[in-house]
Protein backbone atom coordinates (compact mmCIF):
# COMPACT_ATOMS: atom_id res chain seq x y z
CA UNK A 1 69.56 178.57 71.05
CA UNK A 2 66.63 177.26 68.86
CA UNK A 3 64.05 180.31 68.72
CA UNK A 4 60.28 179.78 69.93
CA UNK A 5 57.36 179.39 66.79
CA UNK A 6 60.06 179.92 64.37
CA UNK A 7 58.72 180.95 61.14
CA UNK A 8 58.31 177.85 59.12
CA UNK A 9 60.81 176.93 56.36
CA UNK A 10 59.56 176.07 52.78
CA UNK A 11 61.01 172.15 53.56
CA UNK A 12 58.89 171.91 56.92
CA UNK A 13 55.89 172.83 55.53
CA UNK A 14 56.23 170.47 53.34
CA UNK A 15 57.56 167.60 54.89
CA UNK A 16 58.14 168.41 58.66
CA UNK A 17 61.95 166.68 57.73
CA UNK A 18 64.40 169.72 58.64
CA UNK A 19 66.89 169.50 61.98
CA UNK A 20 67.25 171.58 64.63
CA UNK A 21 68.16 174.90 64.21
CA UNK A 22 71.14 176.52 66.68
CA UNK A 23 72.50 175.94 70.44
CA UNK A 24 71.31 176.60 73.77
CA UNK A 25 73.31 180.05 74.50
CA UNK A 26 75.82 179.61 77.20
CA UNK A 27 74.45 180.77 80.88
CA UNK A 28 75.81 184.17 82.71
CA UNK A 29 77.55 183.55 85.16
CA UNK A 30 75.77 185.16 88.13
CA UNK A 31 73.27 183.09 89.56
CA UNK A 32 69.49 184.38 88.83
CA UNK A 33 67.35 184.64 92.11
CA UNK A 34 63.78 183.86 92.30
CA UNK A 35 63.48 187.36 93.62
CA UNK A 36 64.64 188.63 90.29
CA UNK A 37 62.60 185.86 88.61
CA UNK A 38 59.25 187.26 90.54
CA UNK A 39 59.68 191.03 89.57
CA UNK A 40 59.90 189.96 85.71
CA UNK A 41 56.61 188.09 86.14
CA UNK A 42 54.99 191.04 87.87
CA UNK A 43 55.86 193.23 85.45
CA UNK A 44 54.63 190.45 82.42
CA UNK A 45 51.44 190.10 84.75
CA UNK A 46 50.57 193.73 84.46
CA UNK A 47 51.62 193.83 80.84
CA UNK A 48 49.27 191.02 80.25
CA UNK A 49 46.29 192.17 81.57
CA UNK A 50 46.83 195.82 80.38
CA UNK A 51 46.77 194.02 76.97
CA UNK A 52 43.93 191.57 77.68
CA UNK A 53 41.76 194.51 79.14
CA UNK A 54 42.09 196.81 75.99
CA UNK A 55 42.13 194.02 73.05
CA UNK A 56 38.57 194.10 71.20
CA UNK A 57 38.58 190.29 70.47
CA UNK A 58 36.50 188.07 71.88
CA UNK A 59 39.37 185.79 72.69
CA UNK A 60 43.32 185.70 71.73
CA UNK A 61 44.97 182.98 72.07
CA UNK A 62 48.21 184.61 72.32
CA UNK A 63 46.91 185.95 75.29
CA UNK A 64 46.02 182.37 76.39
CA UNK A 65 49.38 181.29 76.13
CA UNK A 66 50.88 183.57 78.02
CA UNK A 67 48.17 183.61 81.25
CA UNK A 68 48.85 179.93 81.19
CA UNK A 69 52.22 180.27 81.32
CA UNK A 70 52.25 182.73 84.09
CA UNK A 71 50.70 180.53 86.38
CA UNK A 72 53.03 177.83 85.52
CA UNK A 73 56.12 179.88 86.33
CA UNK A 74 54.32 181.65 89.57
CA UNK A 75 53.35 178.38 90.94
CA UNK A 76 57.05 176.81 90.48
CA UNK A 77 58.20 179.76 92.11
CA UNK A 78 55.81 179.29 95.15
CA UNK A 79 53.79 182.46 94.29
CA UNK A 80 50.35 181.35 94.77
CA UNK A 81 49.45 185.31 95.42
CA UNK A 82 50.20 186.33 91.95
CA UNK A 83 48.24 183.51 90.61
CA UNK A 84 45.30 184.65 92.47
CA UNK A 85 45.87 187.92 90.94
CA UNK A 86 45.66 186.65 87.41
CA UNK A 87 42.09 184.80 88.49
CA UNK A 88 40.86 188.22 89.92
CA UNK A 89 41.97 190.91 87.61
CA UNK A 90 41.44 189.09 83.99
CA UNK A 91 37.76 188.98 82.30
CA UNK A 92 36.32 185.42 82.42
CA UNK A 93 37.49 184.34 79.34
CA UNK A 94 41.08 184.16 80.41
CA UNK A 95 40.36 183.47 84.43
CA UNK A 96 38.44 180.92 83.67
CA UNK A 97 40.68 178.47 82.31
CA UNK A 98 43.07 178.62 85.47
CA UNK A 99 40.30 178.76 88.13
CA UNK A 100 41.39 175.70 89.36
CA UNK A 101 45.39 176.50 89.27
CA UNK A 102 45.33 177.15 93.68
CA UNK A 103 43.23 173.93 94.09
CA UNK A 104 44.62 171.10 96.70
CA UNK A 105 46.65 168.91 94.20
CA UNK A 106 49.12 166.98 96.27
CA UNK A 107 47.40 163.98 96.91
CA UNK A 108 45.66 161.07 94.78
CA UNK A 109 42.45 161.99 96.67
CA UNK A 110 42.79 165.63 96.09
CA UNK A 111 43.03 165.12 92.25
CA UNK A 112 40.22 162.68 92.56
CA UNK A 113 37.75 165.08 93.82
CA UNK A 114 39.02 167.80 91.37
CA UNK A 115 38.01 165.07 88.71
CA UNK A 116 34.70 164.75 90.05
CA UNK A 117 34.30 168.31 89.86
CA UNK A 118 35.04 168.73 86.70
CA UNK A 119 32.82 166.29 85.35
CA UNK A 120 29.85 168.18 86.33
CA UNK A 121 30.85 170.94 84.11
CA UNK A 122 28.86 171.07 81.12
CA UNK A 123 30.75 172.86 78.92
CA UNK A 124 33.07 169.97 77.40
CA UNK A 125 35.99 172.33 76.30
CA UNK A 126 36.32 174.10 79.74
CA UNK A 127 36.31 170.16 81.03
CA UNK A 128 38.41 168.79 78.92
CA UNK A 129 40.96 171.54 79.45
CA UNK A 130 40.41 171.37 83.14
CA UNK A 131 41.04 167.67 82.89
CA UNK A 132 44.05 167.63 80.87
CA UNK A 133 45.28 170.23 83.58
CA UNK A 134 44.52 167.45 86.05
CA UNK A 135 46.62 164.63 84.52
CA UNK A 136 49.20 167.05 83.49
CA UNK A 137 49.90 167.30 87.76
CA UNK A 138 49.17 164.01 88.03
CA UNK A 139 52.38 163.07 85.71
CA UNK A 140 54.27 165.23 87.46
CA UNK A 141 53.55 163.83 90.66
CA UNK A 142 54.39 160.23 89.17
CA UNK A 143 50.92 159.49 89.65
CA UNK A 144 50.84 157.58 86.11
CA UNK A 145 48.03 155.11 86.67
CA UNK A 146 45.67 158.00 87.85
CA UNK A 147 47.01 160.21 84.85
CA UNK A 148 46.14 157.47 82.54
CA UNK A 149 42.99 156.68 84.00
CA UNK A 150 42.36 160.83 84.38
CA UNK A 151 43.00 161.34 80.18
CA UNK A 152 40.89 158.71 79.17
CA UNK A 153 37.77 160.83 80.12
CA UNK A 154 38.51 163.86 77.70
CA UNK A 155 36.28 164.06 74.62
CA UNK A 156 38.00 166.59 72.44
CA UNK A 157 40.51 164.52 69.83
CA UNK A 158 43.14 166.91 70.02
CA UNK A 159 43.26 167.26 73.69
CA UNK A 160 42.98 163.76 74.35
CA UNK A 161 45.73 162.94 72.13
CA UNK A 162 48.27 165.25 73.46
CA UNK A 163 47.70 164.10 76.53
CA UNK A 164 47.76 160.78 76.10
CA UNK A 165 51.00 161.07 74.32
CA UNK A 166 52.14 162.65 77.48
CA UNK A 167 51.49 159.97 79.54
CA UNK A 168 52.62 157.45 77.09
CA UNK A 169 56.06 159.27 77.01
CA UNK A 170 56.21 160.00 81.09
CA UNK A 171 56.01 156.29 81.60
CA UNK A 172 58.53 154.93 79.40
CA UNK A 173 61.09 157.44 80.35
CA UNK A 174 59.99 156.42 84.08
CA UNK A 175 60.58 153.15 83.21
CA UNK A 176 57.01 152.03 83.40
CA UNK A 177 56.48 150.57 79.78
CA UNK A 178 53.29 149.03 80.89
CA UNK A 179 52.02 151.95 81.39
CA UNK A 180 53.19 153.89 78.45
CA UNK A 181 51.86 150.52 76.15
CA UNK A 182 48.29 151.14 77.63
CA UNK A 183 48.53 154.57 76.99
CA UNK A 184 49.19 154.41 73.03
CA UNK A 185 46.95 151.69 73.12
CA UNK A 186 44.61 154.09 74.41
CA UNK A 187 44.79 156.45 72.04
CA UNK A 188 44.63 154.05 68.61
CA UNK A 189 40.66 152.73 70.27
CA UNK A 190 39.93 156.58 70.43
CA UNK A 191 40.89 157.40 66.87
CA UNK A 192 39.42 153.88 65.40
CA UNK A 193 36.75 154.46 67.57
CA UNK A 194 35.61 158.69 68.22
CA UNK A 195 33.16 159.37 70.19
CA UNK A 196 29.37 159.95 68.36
CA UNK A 197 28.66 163.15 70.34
CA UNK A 198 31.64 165.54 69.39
CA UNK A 199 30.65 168.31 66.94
CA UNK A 200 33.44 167.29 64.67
CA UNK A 201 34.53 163.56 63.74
CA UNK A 202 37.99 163.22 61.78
CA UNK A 203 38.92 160.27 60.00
CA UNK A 204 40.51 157.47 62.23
CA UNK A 205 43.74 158.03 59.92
CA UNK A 206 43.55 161.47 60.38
CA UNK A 207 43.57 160.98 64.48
CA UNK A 208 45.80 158.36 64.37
CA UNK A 209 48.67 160.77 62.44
CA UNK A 210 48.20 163.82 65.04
CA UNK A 211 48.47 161.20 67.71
CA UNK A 212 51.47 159.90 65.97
CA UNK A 213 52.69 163.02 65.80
CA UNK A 214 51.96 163.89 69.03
CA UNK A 215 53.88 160.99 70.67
CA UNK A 216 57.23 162.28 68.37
CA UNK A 217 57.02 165.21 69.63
CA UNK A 218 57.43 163.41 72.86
CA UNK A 219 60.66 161.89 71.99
CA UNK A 220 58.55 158.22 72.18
CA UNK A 221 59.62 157.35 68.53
CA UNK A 222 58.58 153.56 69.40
CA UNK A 223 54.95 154.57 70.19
CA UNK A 224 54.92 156.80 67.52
CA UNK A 225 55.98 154.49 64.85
CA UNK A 226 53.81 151.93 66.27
CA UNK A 227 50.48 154.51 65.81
CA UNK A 228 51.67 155.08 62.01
CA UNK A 229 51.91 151.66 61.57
CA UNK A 230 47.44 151.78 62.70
CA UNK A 231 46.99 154.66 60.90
CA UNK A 232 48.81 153.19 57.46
CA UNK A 233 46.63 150.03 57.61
CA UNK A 234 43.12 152.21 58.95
CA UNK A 235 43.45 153.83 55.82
CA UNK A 236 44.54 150.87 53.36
CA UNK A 237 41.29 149.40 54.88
CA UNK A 238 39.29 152.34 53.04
CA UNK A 239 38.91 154.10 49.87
CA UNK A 240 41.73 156.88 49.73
CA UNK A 241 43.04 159.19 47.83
CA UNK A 242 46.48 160.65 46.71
CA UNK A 243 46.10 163.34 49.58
CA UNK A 244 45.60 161.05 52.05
CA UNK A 245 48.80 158.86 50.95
CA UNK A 246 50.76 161.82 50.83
CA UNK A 247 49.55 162.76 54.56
CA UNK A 248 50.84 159.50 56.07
CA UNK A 249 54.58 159.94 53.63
CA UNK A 250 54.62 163.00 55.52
CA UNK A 251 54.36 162.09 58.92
CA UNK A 252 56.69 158.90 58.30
CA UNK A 253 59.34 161.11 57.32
CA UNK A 254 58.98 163.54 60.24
CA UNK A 255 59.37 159.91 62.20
CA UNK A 256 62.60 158.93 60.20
CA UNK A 257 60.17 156.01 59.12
CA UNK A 258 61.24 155.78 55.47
CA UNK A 259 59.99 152.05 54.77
CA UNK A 260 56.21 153.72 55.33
CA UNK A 261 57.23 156.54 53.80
CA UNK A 262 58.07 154.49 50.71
CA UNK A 263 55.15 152.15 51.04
CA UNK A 264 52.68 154.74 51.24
CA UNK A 265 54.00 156.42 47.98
CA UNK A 266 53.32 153.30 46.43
CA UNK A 267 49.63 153.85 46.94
CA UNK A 268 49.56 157.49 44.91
CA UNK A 269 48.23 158.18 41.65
CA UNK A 270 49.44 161.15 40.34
CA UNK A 271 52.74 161.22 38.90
CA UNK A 272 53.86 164.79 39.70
CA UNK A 273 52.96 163.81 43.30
CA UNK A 274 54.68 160.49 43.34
CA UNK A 275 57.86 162.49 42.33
CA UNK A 276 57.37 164.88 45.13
CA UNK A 277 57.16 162.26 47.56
CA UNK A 278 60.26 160.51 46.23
CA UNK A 279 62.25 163.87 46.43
CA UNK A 280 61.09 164.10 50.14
CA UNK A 281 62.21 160.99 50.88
CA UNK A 282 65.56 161.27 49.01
CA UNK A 283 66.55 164.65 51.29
CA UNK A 284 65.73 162.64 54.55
CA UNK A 285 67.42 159.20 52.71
CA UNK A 286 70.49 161.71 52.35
CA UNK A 287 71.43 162.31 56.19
CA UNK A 288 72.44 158.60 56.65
CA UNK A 289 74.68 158.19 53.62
CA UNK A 290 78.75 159.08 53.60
CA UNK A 291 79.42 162.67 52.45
CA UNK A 292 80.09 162.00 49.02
CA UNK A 293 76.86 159.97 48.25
CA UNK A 294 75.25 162.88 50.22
CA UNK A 295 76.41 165.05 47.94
CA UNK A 296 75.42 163.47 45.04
CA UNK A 297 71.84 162.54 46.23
CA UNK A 298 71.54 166.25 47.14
CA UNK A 299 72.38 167.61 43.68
CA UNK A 300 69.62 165.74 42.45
CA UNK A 301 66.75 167.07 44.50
CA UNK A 302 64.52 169.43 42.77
CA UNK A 303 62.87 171.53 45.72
CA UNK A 304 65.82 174.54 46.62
CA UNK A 305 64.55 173.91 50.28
CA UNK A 306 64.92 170.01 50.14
CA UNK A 307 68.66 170.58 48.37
CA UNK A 308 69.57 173.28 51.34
CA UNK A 309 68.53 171.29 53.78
CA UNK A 310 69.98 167.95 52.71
CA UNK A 311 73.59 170.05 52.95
CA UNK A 312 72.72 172.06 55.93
CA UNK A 313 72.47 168.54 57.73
CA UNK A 314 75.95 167.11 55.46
CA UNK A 315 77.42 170.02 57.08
CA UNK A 316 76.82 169.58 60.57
CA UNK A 317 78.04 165.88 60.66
CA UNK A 318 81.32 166.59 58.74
CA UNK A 319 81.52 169.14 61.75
CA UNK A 320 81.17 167.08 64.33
CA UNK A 321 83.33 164.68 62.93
CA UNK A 322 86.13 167.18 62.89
CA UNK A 323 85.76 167.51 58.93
CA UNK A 324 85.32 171.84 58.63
CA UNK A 325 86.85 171.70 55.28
CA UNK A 326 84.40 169.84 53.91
CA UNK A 327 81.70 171.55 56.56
CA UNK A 328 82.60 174.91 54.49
CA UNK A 329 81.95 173.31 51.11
CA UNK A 330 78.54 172.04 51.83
CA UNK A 331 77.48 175.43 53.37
CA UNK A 332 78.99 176.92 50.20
CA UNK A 333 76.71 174.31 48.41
CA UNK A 334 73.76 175.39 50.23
CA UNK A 335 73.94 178.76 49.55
CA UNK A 336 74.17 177.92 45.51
CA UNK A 337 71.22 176.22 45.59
CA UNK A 338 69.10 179.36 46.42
CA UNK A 339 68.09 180.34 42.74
CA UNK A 340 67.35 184.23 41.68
CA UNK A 341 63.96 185.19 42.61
CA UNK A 342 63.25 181.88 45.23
CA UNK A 343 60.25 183.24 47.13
CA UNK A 344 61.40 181.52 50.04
CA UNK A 345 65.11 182.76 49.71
CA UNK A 346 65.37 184.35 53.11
CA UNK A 347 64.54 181.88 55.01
CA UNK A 348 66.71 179.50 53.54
CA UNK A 349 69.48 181.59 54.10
CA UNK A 350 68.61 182.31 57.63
CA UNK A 351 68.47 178.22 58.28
CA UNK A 352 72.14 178.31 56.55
CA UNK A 353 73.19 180.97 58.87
CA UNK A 354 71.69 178.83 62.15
CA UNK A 355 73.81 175.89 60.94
CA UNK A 356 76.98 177.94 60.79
CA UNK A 357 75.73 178.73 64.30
CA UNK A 358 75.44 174.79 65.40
CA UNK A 359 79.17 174.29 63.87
CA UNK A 360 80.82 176.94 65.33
CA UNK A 361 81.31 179.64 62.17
CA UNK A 362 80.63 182.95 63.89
CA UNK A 363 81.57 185.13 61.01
CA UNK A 364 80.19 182.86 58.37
CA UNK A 365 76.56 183.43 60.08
CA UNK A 366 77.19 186.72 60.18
CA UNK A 367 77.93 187.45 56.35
CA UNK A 368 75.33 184.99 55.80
CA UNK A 369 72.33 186.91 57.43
CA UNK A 370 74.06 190.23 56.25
CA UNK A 371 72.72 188.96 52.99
CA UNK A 372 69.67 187.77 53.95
CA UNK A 373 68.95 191.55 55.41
CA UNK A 374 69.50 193.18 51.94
CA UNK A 375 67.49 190.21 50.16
CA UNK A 376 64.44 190.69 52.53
CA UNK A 377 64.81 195.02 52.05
CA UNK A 378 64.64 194.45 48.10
CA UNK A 379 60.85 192.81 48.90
CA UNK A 380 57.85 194.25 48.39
CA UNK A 381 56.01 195.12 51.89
CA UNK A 382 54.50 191.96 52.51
CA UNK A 383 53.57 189.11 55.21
CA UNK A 384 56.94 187.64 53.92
CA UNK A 385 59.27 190.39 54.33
CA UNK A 386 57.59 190.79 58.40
CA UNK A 387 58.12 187.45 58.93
CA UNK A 388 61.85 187.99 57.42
CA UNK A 389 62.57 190.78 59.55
CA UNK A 390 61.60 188.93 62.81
CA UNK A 391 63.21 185.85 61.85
CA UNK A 392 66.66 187.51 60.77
CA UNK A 393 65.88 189.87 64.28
CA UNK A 394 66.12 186.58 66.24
CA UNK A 395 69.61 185.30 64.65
CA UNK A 396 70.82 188.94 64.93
CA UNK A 397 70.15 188.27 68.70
CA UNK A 398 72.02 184.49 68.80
CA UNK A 399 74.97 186.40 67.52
CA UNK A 400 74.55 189.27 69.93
CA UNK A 401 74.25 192.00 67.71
CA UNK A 402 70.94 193.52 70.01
CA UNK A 403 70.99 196.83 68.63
CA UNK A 404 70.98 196.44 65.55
CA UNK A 405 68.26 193.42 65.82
CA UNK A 406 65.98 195.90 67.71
CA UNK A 407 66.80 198.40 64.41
CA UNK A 408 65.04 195.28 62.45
CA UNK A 409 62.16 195.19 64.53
CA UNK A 410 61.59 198.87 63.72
CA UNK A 411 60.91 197.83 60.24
CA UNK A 412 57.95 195.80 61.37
CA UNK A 413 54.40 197.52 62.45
CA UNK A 414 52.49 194.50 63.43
CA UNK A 415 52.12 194.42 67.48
CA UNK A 416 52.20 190.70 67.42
CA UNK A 417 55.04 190.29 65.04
CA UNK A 418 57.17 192.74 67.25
CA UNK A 419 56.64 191.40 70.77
CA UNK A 420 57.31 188.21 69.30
CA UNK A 421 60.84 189.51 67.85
CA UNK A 422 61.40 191.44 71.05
CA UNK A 423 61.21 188.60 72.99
CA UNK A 424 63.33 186.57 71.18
CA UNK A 425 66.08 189.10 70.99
CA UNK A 426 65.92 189.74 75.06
CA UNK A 427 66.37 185.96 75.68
CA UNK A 428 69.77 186.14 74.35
CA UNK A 429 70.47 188.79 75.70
CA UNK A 430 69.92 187.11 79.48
CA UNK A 431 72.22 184.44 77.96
CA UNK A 432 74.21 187.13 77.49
CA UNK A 433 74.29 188.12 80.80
CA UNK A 434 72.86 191.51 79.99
CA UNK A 435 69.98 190.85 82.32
CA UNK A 436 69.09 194.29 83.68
CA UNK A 437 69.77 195.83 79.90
CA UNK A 438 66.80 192.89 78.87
CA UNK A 439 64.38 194.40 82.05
CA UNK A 440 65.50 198.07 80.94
CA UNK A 441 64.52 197.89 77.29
CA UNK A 442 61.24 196.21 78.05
CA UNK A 443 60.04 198.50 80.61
CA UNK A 444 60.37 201.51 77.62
CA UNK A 445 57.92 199.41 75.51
CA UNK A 446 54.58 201.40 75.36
CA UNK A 447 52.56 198.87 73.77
CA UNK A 448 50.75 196.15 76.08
CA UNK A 449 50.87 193.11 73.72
CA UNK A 450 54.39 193.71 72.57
CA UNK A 451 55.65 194.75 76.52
CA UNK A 452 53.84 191.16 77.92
CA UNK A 453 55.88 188.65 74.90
CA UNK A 454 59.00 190.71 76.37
CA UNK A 455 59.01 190.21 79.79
CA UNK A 456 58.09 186.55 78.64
CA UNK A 457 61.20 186.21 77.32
CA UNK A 458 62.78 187.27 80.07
CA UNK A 459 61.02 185.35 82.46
CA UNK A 460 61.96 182.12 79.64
CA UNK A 461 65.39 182.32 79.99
CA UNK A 462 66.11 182.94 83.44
CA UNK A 463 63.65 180.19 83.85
CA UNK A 464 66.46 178.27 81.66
CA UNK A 465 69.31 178.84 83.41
């Protein structure tokens, strides 16, 4: 099971380089019913506008979120009536942005005339958005031309690069590369070349790398490595500076791309910096070699985060390759390389104890985060310690200890910080199959915000199953 919005290790802050985390839970064995999907909505619906009607911000994204995904689950369960709900009952802010979710979108010419109708809006955020909801049907129809055609009209950078990098990565796994090409293609003239009118113009390199990025994310690697490849030589072709070089090292190791990784490095000034970068790309360098190279290469790191998670990764492929003896020694390594008084020290535990997740070592993870608990209660009250206690809550859940990850949560005040704990723990525990336990313990929940993320992970993982 790999958690949602995870709370970010020191070594992907940094470098964006670490794996996975953890295994998709195995599925009860009673089959969920879209009846029992429905009433878990409903009850996140009310939750959500409970909370939306009594929060004093302008606008909250995490509110957002969760409206929008609401009327993506009602409309794949065929609940159009709930969807109007959501448009009726939430203030404008929220409504607005799925206004258009009932609209006729079955046909080329239906999405055509949305498309005209959203043009004539003249707020461009509220079109772009609408738009990128437009081509976001249109891929899912297989309507890839139209999608294409559809993206190309949204101004905002960051939308238009997500959802270009959308299409891009529809096509090719649809087996239209044409399509995909013209796509990335698409997206390198609209960072080299922004549009004069938006409010705020990045650098092309700077577009470039979040389409890049973007088109990873995708699982397109070949797009993506092509864009990085543009956005190395848009910024060769300009003054730059250390920061800049140490941007693109960073992206071309999130790609696996350690030749522009290297090459980039080669274009940095400052010395400290220039060691940094080499120590990134030594940790990713490390996951190809044999175990013993590994090993060595890993000793020499000089981050704790890039030396845990060079053997973190040793460990998992001397598991799967049947090796567990020499799985247990590199988790044993790991945990040595957390120094005394390593600020970051329970969170690199808690990515230990997901890896003795991914290989199998129940009890391992369990002693493991058993530490991390009485390393994050000897810190001061901080934003570190919440964001220990809701991490460690989460792999409390994988293992299926509930009770005592709710007993966590308690530790925690923040409304946000909870709900998001609270729903990570009641997605295992539908995994579980502990289903009507999940809907019993959120229905108890007195706060709005923290009830809404609950049923939300509810609603996730029978979603999942």
């Amino acid at each position: 099971m790999r958690l949602q919005r995870l709370p970010i290790s020191p070594v992907l802050l940094i470098f964006l380089a670490a794996p996975s985390y953890g295994q998709q839970p195995s599925a009860p064995n009673d089959p969920v019913t879209a009846e029992q999907l429905q009433v878990v909505l409903v009850k996140a619906r009310d939750a959500i506008i409970d909370f939306a009607l009594h929060d004093p911000a302008t606008e909250n994204t995490e509110i957002s979120e969760v409206v929008r995904q609401l009327k993506d689950d009602f409309l794949l369960i065929g609940d159009r009536q709930n969807v109007r709900y959501l448009q009726q009952h939430l203030r404008e802010t929220y409504a607005d942005p799925i206004r258009n979710a009932l609209a006729p979108s079955n046909t080329p010419g239906d999405f055509a005339q949305r498309l005209a109708e959203a043009q004539n809006d003249n707020e461009q955020f509220r079109r772009d958005d609408t738009i990128r909801e437009i081509t976001k049907q249109q891929i899912e129809r297989g309507f890839l031309e139209d999608a294409l055609n559809s993206a190309k009209r949204i101004d905002n950078y960051v939308l238009l690069s997500e959802t270009l990098a959308q299409v891009a990565a529809s096509a090719q796994a649809q087996g239209q590369p044409h399509v995909a090409e013209r796509a990335v293609e698409a997206g390198i003239q609209a960072s080299l070349h922004p549009k004069p009118f938006q409010i705020v113009i990045p650098l092309s390199y700077e577009m470039l790398l979040r389409f890049a990025t973007e088109l990873q994310d995708a699982s397109y690697q070949r797009g993506a490595r092509l864009v990085l490849m543009r956005a190395s030589q848009a910024l060769a072709s300009n003054s730059s500076s250390d920061f800049q070089w140490e941007e693109i090292a960073r992206v071309a190791l999130h790609l696996h791309d350690l030749s522009v990784a290297a090459e980039a490095q080669t274009h940095v000034n400052d010395e400290q910096l220039k060691l940094r970068i080499t120590d990134h790309i030594n940790a990713v360098h490390s996951r190809d070699l044999k175990p013993g190279q590994a090993i060595e290469l890993a000793k020499m790191l000089k981050e704790p985060s890039e030396r845990v998670g060079a053997f973190c990764d040793l460990a998992r492929r001397q598991a799967a390759a049947g090796d567990n003896n020499g799985s247990a020694r590199s988790i044993q390594l790991a945990v040595r390389q957390i120094p005394d008084g390593e600020q970051f020290a329970v969170l690199l535990l808690n990515d230990i104890a997901w890896t003795q997740i991914d290989i199998g070592d129940r009890r391992g993870a369990e002693e493991t985060v058993r530490l991390a608990v009485a390393q994050n209660g000897a810190e001061e009250n901080s934003v570190d310690q919440i964001r220990g206690w809701a991490t460690l809550a989460n792999t409390l859940a994988a293992l299926g200890h509930f009770s005592e990850a709710r007993a966590i949560v308690d530790k925690i005040e923040d409304p946000g910080s909870r709900g998001w704990a609270f729903n990570r723990i009641v997605y295992a525990q539908v995994f579980a199959g502990q289903i009507e336990e999940a809907i019993e313990f959120a229905d108890q929940l007195t706060d709005a915000e923290e009830r809404s993320q609950t049923f939300m992970g509810i609603a996730t993982a029978l979603l999942e199953q």
